[in-house]
N, C-alpha and C. Protein backbone atom coordinates (compact mmCIF):
# COMPACT_ATOMS: atom_id res chain seq x y z
N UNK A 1 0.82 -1.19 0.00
CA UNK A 1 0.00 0.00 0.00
C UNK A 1 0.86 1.25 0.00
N UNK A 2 2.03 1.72 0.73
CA UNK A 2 2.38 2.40 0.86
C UNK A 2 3.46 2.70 -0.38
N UNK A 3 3.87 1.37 -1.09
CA UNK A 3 4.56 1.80 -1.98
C UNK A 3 4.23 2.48 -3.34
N UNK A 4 2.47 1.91 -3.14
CA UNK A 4 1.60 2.14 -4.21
C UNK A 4 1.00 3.72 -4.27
N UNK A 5 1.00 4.23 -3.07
CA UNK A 5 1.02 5.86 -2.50
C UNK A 5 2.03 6.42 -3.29
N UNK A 6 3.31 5.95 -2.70
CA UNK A 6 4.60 6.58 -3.36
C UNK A 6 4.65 6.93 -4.73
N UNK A 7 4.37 5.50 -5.03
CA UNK A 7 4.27 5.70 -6.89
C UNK A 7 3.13 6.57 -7.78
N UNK A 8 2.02 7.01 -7.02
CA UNK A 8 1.12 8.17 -7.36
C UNK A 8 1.59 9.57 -7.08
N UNK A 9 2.12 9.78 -6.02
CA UNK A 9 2.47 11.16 -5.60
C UNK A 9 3.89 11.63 -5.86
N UNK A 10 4.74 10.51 -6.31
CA UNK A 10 6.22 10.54 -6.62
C UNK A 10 6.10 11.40 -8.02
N UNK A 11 5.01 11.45 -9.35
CA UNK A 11 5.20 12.65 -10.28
C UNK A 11 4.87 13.68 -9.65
N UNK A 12 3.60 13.53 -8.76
CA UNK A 12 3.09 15.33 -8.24
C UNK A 12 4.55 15.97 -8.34
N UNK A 13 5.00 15.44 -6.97
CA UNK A 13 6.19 15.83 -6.35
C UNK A 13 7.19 16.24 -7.13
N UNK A 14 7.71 15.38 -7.84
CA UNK A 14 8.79 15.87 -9.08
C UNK A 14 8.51 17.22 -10.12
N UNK A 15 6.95 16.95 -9.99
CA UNK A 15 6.38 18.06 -10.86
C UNK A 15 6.30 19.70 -10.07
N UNK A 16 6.64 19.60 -8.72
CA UNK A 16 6.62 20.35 -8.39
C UNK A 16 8.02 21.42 -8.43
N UNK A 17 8.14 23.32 -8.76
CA UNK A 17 9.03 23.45 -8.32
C UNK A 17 9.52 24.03 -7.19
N UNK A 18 10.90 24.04 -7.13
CA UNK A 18 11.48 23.87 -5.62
C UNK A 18 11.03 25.23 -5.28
N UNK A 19 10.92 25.56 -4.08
CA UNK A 19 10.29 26.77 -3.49
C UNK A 19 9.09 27.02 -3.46
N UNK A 20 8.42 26.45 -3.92
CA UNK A 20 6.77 26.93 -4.46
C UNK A 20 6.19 26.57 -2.73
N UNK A 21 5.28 27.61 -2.88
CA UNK A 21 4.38 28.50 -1.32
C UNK A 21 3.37 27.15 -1.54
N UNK A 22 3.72 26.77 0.09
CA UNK A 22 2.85 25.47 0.25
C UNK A 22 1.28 25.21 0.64
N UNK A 23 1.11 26.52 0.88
CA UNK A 23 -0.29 26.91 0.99
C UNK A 23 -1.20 27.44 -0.24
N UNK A 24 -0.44 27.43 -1.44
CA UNK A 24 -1.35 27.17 -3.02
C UNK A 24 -2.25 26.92 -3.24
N UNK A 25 -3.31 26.80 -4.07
CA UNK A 25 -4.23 26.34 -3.62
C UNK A 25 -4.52 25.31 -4.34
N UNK A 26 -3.96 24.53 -5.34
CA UNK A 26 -3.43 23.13 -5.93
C UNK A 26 -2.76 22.31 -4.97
N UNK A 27 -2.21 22.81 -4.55
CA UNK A 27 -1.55 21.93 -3.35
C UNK A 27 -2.04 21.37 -2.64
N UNK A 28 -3.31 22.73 -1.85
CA UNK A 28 -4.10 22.42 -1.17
C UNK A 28 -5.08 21.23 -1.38
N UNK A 29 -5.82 21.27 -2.67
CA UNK A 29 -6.57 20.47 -2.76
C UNK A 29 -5.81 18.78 -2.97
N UNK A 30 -4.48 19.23 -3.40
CA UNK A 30 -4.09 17.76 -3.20
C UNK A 30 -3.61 17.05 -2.10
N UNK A 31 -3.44 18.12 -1.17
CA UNK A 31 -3.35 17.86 0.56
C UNK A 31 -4.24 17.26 0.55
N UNK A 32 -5.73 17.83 0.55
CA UNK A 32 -6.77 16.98 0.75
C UNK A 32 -7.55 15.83 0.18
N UNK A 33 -7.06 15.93 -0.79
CA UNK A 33 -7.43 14.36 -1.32
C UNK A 33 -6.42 13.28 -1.07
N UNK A 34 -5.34 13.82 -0.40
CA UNK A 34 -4.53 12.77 -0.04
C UNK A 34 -4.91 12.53 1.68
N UNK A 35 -5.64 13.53 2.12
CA UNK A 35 -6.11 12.95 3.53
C UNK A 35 -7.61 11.96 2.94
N UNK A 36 -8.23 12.22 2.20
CA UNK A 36 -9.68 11.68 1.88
C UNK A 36 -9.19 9.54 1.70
N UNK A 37 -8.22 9.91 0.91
CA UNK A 37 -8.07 8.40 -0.02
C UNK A 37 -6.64 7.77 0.58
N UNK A 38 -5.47 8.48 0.17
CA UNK A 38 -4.81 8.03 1.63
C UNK A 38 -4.42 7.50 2.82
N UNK A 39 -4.89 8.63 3.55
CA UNK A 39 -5.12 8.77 4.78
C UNK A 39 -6.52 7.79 5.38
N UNK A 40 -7.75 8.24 4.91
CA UNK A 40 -8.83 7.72 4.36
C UNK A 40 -8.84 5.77 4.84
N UNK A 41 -7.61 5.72 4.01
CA UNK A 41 -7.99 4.29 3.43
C UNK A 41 -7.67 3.01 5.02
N UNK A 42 -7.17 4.12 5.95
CA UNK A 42 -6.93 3.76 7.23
C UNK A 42 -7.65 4.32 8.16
N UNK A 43 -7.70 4.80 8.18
CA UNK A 43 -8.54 5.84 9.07
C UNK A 43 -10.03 6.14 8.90
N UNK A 44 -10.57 5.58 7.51
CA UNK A 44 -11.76 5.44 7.53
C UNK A 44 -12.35 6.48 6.47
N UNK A 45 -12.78 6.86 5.26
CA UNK A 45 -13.31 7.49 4.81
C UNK A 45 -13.74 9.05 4.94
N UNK A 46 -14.53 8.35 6.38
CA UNK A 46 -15.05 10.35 7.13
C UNK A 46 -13.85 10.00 8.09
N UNK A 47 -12.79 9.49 8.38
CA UNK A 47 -11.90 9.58 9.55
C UNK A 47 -12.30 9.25 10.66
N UNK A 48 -13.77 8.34 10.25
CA UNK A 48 -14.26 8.20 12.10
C UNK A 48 -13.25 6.98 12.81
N UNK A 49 -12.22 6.56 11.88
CA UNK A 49 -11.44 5.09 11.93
C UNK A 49 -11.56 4.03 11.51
N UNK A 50 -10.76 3.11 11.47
CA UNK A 50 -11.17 1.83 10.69
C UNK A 50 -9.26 1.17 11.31
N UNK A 51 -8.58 0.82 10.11
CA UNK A 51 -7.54 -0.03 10.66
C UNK A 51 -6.84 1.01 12.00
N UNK A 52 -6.66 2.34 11.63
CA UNK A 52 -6.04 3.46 12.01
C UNK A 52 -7.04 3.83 13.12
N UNK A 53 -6.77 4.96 14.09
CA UNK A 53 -7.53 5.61 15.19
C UNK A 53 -8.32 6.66 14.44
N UNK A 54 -9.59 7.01 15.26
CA UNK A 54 -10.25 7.89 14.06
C UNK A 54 -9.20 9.66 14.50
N UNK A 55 -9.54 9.93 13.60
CA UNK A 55 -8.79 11.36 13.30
C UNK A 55 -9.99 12.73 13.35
N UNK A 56 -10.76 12.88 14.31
CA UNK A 56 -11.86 13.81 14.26
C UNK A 56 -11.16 14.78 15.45
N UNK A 57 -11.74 15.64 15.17
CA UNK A 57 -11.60 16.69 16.14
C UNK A 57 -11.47 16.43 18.02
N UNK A 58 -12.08 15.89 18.47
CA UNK A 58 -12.65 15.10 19.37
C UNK A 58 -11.27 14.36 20.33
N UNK A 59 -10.97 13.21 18.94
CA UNK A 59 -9.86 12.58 19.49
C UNK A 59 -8.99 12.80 19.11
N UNK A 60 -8.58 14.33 18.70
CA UNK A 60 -7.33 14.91 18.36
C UNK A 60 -6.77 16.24 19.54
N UNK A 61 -8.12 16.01 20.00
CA UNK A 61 -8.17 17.44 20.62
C UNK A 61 -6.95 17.63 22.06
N UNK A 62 -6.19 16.33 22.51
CA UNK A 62 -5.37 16.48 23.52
C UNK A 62 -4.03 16.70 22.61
N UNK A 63 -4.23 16.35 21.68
CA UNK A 63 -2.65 16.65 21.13
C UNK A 63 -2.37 17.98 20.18
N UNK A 64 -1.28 18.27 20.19
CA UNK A 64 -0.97 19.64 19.57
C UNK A 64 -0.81 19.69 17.70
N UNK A 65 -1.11 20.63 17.23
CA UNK A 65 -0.94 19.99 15.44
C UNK A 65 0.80 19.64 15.57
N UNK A 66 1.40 20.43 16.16
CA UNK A 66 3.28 20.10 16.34
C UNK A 66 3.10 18.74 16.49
N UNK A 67 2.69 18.21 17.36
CA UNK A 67 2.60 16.89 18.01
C UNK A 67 1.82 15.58 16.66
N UNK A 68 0.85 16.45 16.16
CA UNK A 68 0.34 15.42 15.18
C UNK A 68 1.02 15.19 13.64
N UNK A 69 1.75 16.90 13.41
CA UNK A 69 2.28 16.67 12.41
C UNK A 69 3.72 15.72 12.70
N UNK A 70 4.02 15.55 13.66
CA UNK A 70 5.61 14.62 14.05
C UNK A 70 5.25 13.37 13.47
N UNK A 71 4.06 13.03 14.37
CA UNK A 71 3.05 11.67 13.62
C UNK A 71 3.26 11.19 12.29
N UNK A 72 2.81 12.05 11.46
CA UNK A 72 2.31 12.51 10.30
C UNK A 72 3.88 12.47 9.25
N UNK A 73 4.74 12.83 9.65
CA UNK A 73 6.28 13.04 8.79
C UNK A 73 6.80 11.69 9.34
N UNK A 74 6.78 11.17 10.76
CA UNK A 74 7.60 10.24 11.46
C UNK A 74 7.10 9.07 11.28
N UNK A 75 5.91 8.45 11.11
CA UNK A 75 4.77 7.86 11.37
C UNK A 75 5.20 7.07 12.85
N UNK A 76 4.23 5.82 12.90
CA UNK A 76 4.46 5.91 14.26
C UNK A 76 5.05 4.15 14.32
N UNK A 77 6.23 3.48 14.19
CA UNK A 77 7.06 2.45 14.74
C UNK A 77 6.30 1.28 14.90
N UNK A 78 6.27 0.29 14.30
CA UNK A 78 5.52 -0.71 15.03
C UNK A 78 4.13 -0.77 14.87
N UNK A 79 3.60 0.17 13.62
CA UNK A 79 2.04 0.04 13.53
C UNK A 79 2.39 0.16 12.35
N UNK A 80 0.67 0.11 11.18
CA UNK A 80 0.81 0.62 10.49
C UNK A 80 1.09 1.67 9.78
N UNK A 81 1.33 3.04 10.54
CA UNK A 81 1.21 4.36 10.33
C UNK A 81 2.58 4.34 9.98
N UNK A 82 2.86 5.17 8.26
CA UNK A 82 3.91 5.08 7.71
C UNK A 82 4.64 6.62 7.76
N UNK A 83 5.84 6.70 7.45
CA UNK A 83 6.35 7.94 7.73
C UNK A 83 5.66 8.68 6.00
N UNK A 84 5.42 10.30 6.10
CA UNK A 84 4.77 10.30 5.04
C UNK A 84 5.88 12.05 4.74
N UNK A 85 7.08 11.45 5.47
CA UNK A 85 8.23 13.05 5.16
C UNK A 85 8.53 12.86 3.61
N UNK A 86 8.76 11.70 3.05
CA UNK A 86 9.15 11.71 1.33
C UNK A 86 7.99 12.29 0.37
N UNK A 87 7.09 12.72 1.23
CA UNK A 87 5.85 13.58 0.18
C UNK A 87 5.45 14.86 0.68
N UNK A 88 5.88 15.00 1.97
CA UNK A 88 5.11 16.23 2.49
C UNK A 88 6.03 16.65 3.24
N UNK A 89 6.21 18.31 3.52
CA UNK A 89 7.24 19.06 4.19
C UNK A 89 6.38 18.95 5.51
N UNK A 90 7.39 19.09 6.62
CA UNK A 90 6.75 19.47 7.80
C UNK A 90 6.04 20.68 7.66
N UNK A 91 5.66 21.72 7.37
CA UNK A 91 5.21 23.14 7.31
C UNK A 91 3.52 21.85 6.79
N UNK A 92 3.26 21.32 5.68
CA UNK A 92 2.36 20.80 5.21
C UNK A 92 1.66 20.02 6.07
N UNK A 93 2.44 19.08 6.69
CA UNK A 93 1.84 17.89 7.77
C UNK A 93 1.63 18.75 8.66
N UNK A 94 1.83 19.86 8.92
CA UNK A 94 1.30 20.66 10.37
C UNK A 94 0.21 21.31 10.05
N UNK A 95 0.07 21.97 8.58
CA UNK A 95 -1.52 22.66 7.49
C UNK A 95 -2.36 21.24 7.84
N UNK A 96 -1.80 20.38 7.38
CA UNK A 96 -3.04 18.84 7.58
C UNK A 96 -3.29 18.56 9.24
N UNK A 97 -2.49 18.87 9.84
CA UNK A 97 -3.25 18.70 11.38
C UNK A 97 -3.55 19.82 12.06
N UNK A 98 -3.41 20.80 11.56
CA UNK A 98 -4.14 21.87 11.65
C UNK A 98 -5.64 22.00 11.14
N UNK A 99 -5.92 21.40 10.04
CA UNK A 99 -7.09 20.88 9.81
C UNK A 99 -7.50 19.81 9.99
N UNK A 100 -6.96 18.91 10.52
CA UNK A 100 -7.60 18.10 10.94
C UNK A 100 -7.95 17.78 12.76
N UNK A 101 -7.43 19.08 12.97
CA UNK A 101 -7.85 19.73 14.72
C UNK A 101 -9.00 20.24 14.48
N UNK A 102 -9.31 20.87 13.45
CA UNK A 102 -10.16 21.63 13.14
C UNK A 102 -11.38 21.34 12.58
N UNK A 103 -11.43 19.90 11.97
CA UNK A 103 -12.81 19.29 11.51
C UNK A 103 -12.95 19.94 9.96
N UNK A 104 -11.63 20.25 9.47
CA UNK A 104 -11.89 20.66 7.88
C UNK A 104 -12.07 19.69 6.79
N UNK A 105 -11.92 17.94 7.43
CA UNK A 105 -11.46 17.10 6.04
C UNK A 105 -12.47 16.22 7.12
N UNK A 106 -12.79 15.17 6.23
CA UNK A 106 -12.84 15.03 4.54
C UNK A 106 -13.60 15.66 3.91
């Protein structure tokens, strides 16, 4: 699964150039369809959970977006949760748990 991620987002990425403002709004929407289908595909569709913990506002709400985006770049050892730094800058994984503190996705 994860290699099959890689191999979809590995042109975005290349296609992208270096410096470009990560808050775009192409970007954006591909932030979010990579939390929908993705992310999604563990976590459950609406994020209420499934293999993954659900990701709602609720049960995000003790941890910090700093704290979720570490998650999010690092993944987490020993589970399924994969490191997701070869696609996304930290500045990005902190925009995605920033919204996803926030109840913006899916």
């Amino acid at each position: 699964m994860v290699r099959s991620v890689c191999m979809r987002l590995l042109p975005i990425l290349l296609a992208l150039p270096s410096g470009i403002a990560w808050a775009e709004t192409e970007r954006q929407q591909e932030l979010r369809h990579l939390v929908k289908h993705d992310c999604g595909s563990c976590h459950g569709l609406t994020l209420q959970g499934g293999l993954g913990p659900s990701l709602t506002p609720d049960r995000l709400k003790p941890f910090t977006a700093e704290q979720l985006a570490m998650t999010i770049v690092h993944g987490r050892p020993g589970t399924a949760m994969p490191p997701w730094l070869p696609f996304l800058s930290e500045t990005e994984a902190v925009w995605l748990a920033q919204g996803l503190k926030e109840g913006v996705f899916p």
